[in-house]
Protein backbone atom coordinates (compact mmCIF):
# COMPACT_ATOMS: atom_id res chain seq x y z
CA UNK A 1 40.89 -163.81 -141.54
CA UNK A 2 43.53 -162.49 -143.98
CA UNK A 3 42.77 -159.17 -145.38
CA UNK A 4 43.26 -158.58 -148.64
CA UNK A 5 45.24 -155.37 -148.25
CA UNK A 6 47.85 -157.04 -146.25
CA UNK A 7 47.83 -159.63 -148.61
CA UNK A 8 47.78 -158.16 -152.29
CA UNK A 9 50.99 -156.75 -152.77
CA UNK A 10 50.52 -152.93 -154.32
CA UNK A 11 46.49 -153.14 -153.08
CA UNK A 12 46.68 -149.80 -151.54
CA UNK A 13 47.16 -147.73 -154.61
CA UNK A 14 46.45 -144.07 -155.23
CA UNK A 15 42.81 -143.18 -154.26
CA UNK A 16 42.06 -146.33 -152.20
CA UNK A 17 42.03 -144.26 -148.86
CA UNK A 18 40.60 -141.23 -149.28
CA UNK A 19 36.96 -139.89 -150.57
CA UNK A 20 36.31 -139.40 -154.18
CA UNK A 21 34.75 -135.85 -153.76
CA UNK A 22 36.65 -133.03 -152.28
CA UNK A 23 34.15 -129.93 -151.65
CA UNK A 24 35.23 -126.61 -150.96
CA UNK A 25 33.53 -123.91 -148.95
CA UNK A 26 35.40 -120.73 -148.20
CA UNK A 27 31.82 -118.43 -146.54
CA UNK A 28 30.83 -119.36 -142.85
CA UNK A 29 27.92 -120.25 -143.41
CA UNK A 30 28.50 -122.55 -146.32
CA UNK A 31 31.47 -124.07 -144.53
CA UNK A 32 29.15 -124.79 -141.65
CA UNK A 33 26.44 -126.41 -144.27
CA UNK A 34 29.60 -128.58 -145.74
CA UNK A 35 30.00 -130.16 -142.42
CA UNK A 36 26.57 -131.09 -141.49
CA UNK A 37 25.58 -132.40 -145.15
CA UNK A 38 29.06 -134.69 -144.30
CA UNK A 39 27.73 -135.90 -140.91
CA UNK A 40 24.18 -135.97 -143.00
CA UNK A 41 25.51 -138.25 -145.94
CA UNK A 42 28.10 -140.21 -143.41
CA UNK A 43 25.21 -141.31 -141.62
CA UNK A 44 23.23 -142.06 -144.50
CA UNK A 45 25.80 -144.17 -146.46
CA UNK A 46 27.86 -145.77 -143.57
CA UNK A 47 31.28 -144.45 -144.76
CA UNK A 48 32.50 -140.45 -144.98
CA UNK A 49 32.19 -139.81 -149.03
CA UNK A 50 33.42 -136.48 -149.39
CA UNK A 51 35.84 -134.25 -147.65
CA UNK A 52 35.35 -130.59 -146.52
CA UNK A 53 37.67 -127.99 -147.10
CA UNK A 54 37.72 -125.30 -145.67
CA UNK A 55 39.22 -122.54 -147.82
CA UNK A 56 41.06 -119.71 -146.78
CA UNK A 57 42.45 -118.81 -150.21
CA UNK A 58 39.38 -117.61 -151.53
CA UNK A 59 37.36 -117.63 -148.98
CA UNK A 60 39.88 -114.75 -146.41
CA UNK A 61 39.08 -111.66 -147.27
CA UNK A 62 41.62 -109.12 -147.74
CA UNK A 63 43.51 -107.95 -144.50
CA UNK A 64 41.17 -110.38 -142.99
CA UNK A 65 43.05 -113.28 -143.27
CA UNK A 66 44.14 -113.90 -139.34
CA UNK A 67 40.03 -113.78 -138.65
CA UNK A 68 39.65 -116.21 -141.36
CA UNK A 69 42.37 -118.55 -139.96
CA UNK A 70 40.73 -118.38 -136.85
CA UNK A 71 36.94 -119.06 -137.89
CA UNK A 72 38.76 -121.87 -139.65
CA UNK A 73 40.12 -123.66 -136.34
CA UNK A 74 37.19 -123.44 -134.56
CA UNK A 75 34.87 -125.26 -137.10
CA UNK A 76 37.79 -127.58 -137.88
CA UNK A 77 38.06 -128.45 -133.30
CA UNK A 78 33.81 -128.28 -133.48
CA UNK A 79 33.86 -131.28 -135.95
CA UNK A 80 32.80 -134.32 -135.59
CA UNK A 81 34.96 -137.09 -134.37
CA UNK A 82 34.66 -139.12 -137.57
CA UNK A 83 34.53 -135.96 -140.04
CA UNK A 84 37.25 -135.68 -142.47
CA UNK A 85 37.80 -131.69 -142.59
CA UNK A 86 40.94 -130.53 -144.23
CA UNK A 87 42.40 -126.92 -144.85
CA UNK A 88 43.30 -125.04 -148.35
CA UNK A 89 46.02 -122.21 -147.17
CA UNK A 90 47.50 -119.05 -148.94
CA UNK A 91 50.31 -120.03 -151.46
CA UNK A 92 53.70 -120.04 -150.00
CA UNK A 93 54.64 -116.92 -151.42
CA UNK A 94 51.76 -115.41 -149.93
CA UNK A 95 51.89 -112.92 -146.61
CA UNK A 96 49.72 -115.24 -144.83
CA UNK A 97 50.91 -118.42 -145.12
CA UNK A 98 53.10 -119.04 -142.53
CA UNK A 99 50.30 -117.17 -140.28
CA UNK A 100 48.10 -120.09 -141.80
CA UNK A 101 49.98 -122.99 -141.00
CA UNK A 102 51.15 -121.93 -138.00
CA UNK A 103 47.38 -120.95 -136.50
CA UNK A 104 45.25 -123.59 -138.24
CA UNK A 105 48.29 -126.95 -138.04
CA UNK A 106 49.11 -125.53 -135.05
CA UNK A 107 46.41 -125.05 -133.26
CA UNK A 108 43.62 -127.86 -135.20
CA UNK A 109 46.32 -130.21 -137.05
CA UNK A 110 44.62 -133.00 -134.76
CA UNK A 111 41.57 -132.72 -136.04
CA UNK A 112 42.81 -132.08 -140.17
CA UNK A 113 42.94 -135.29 -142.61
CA UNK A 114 45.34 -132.65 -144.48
CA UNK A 115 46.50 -129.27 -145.92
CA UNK A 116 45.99 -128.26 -149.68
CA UNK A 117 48.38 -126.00 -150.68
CA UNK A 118 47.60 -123.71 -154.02
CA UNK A 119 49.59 -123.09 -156.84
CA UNK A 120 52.96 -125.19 -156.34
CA UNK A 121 54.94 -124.18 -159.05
CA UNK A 122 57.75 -127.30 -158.33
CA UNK A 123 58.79 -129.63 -155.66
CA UNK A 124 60.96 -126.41 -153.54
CA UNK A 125 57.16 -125.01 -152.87
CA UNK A 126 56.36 -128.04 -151.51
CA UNK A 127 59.52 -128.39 -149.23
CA UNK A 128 58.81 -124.78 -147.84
CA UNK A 129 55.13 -126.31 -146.78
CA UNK A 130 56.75 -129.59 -145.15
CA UNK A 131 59.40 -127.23 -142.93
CA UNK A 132 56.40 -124.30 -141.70
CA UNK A 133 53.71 -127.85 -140.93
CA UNK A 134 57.11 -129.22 -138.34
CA UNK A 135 57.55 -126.07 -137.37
CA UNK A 136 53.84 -125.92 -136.36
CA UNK A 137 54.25 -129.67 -134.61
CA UNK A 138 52.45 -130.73 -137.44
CA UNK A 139 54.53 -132.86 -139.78
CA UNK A 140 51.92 -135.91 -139.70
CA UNK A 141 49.42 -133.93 -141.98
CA UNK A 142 49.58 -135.04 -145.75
CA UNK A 143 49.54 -132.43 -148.60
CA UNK A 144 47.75 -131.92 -151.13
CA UNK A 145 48.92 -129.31 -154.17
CA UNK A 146 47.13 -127.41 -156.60
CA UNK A 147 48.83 -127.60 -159.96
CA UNK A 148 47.77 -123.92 -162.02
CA UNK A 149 50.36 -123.62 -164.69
CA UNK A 150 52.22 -124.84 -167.71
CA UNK A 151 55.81 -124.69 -165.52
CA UNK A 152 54.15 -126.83 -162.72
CA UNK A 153 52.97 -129.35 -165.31
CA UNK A 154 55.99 -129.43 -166.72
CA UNK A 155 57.42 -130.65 -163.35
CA UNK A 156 54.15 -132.71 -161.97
CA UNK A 157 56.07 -135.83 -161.85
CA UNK A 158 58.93 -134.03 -159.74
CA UNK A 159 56.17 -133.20 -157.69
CA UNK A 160 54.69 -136.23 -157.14
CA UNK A 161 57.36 -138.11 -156.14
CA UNK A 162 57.99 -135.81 -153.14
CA UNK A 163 56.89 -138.61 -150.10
CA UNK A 164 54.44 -135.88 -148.08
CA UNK A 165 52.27 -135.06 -151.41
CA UNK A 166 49.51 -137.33 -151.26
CA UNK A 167 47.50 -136.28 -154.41
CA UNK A 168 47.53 -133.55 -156.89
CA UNK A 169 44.56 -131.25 -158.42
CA UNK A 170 44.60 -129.80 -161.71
CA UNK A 171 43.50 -125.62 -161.86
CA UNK A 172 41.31 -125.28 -164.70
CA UNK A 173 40.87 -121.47 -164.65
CA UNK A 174 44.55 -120.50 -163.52
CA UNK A 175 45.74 -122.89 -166.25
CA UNK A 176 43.87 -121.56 -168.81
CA UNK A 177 44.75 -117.90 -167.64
CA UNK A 178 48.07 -118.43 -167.61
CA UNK A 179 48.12 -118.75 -171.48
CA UNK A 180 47.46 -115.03 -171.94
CA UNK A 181 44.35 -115.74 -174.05
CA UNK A 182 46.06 -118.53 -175.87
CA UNK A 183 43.49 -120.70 -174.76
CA UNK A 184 39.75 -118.99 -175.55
CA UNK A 185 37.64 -119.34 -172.36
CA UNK A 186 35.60 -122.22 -173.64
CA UNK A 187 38.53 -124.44 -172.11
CA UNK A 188 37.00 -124.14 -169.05
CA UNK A 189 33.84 -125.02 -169.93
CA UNK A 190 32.47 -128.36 -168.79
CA UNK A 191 32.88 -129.24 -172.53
CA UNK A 192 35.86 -127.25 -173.68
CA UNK A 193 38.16 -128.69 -170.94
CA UNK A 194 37.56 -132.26 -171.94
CA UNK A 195 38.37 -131.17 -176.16
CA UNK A 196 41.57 -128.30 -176.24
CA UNK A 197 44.51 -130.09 -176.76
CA UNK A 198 46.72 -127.72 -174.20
CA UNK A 199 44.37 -128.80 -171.65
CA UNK A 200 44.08 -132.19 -172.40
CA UNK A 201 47.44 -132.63 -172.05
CA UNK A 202 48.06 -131.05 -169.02
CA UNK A 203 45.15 -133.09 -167.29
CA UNK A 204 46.88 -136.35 -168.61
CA UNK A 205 50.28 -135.16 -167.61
CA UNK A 206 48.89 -134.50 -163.90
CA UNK A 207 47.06 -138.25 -163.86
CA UNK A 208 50.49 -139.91 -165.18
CA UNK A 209 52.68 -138.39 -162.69
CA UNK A 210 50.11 -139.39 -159.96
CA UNK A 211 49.76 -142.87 -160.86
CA UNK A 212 53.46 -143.33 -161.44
CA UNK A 213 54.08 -142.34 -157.76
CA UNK A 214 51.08 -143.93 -156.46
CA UNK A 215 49.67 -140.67 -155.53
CA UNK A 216 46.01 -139.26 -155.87
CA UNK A 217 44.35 -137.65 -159.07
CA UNK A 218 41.98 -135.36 -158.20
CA UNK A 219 40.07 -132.98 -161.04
CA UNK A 220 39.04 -129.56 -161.42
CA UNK A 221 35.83 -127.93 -160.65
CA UNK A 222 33.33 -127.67 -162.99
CA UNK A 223 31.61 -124.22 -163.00
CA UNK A 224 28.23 -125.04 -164.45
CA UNK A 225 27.12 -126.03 -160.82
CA UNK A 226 23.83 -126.12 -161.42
CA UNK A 227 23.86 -128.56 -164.08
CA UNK A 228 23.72 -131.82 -162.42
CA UNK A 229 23.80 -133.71 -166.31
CA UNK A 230 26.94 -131.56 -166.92
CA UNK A 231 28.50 -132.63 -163.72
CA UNK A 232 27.91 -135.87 -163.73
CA UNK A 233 29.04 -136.38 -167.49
CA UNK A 234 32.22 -134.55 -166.53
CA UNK A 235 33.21 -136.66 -163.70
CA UNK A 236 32.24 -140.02 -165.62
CA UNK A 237 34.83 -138.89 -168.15
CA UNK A 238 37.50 -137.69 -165.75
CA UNK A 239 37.29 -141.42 -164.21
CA UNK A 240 36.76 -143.43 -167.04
CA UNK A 241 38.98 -141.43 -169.87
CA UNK A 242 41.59 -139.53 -167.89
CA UNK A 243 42.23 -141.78 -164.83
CA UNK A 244 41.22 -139.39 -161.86
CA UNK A 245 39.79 -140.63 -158.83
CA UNK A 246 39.25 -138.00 -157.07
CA UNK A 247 36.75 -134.65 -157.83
CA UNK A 248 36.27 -131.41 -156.69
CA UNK A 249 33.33 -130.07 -155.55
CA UNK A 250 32.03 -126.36 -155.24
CA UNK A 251 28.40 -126.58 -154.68
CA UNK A 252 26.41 -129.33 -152.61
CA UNK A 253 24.74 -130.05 -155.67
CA UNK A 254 28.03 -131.49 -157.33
CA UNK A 255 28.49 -133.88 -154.76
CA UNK A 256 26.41 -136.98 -155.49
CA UNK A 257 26.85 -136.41 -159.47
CA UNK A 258 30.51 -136.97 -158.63
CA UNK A 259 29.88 -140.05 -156.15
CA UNK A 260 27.44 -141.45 -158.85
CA UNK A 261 29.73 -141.01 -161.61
CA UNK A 262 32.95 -141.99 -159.58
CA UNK A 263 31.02 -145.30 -158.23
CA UNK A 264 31.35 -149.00 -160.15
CA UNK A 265 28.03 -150.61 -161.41
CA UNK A 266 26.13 -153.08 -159.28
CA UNK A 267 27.19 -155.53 -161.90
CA UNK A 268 30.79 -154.60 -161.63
CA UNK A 269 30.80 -154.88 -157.40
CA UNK A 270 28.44 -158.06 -157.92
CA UNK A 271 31.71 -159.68 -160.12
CA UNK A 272 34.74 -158.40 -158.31
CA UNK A 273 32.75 -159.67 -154.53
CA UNK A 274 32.69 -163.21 -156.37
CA UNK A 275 36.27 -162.87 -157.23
CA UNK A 276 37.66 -161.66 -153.86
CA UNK A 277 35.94 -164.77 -152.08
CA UNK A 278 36.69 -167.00 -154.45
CA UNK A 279 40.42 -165.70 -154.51
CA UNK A 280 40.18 -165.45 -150.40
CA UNK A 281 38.83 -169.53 -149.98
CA UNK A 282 41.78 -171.20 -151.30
CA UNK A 283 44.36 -168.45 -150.00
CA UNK A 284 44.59 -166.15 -152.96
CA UNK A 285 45.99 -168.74 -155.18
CA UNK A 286 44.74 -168.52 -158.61
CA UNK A 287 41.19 -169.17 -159.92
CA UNK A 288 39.18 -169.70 -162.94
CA UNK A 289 36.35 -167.71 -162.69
CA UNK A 290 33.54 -167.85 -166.09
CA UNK A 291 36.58 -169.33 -167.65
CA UNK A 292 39.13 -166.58 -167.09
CA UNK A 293 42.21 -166.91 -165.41
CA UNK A 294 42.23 -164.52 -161.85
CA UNK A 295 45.43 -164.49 -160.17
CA UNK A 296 46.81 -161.51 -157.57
CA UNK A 297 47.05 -159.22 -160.37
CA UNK A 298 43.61 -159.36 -161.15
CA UNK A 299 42.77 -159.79 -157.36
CA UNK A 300 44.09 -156.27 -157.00
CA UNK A 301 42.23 -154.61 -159.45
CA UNK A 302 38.96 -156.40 -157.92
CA UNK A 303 39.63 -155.46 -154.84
CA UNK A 304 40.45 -151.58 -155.61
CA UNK A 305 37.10 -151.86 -157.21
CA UNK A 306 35.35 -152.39 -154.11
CA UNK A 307 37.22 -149.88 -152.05
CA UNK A 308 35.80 -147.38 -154.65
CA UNK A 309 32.21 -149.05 -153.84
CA UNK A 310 32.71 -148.55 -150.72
CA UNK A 311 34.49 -144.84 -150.59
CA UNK A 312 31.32 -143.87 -152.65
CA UNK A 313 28.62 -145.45 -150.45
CA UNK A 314 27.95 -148.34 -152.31
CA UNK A 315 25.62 -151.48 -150.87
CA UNK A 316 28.38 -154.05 -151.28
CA UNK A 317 27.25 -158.25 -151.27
CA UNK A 318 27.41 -160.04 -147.79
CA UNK A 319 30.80 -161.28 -148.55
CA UNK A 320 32.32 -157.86 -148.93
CA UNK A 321 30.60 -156.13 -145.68
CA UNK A 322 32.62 -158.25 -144.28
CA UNK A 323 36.62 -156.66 -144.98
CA UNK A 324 34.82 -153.34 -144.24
CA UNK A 325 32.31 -153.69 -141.40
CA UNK A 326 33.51 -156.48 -139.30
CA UNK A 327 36.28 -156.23 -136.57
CA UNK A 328 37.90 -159.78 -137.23
């Protein structure tokens, strides 16, 4: 049976590989929580939903940051075979980053679906963190970059294009910081950041970059973590409005908002299943389907869609289960 990802040229665009939700837990005892609630939810909705990562940028303490590499590793080996654990490290300027690469790639790149690296100001930052992962015997790990200030956004799409980034996150409360109180504090709001035109932008400008280089979008935390309603609204409009595919997440709570809001409608998966076997039974030549044209182009789109079902857990129609669950 012909799969539609070898078939659809361009099928495998940004975001069709990885989770949706990216949660962060920096505390050992949280970051021990984060991995059972994703063997929990794994089990629950057949596919991994969210990643873990385990943060060493916030969560080190000061002149700690060895112990906290360490603690790191071990959860990172302890995990399960089929968890997706990854690894946010100091920022390449920082004292401990090389320590960090070199103990936690070094030591538990085998087990890492890949390394987020903080405040990248261009595309030399992100060299710096290629060289110290192959100098670690790690250069198969992906990164992932934190974009915190106007000069970064200014060169996201330099960024992007670099082949080892795989997606790009936009920091709300560095960005906003960095403006010297240019921008008041409600621009970090779950409200604010979705209305001041400086942040706006800079969200847009990060999404652009990623799509034009087929990388990942992934958006910034919302602090109100309590507020499911909040949460959810946010992500909805990151998705739908600002093309990001991808959320963080800094409470459990935030996690199935962000799957929920991230996920197509039963009535979307229900149309684009139709489509892909209709498409698939005479060889992905084109189709009229309720009197609309459907030809690869389409076929691509419809078939992204139910990747995203899927990456978000999604109960998908018998002839979907099928590109997803069956070995043939």
């Amino acid at each position: 049976m012909a799969h539609p990802r070898d078939i659809l040229l361009g099928a495998q665009a940004a975001g069709t590989q990885i989770p949706v939700c990216d949660h962060y837990s920096g505390v050992e005892v949280r970051m021990r929580k984060s991995l059972q609630l994703q063997a929990e939810m794994t089990e629950e909705f057949g596919a991994c939903v969210f990643d873990v990562t385990l943060d060493c940028e916030d969560g080190a303490p000061v002149g700690g940051e060895a112990e906290h590499a360490a603690l790191v590793v071990s959860l990172a080996q302890g995990a399960a075979a089929n968890a997706r654990v990854a690894v946010r490290v100091h920022p390449v300027d920082h004292p401990a980053f090389e320590q960090d690469i070199a103990t936690i790639a070094g030591q538990a790149g085998h087990k890492l679906c890949h390394i987020m690296v903080p405040k990248v100001e261009s595309v030399d930052d992100v060299i710096k963190a290629e060289k110290a992962l192959q100098a670690a015997f790690a250069g198969h790990l992906p990164l992932q970059v934190l974009i915190e200030s106007p000069a970064a956004v200014h060169r996201a799409f330099e960024i992007a294009a670099h082949p080892r980034v795989q997606s790009m996150s936009f920091g709300l409360m560095d960005f906003v910081s960095a403006h010297g109180g240019a921008i008041p504090s409600s621009g970090m709001s779950s409200a604010g950041q979705f209305t001041h035109p400086l942040v706006v932008r800079a969200k847009l400008e990060i999404a652009s970059a990623c799509h034009a280089h087929g990388k990942v979008p992934s958006h910034c935390v919302v602090t109100e973590f309590s507020n499911a309603q909040a949460m959810q609204a946010a992500a909805t409009k990151a998705s739908q409005e600002f093309g990001y595919t991808r959320m963080w997440s800094i409470h459990p709570n935030q996690i199935r908002p962000i799957l929920a809001a991230m996920a197509p409608t039963e009535e979307e998966i229900e149309v684009a299943s139709k489509i892909i076997a209709a498409a698939a039974a005479v060889d992905w030549a084109p189709i009229s389907f309720d009197s609309q044209l459907h030809d690869r182009a389409s076929y691509r789109y419809f078939w992204q869609l139910l990747e995203r079902a899927h990456r978000t857990g999604c109960a998908l129609p018998d002839e979907s289960q099928v590109y997803f669950f069956s070995a043939a």
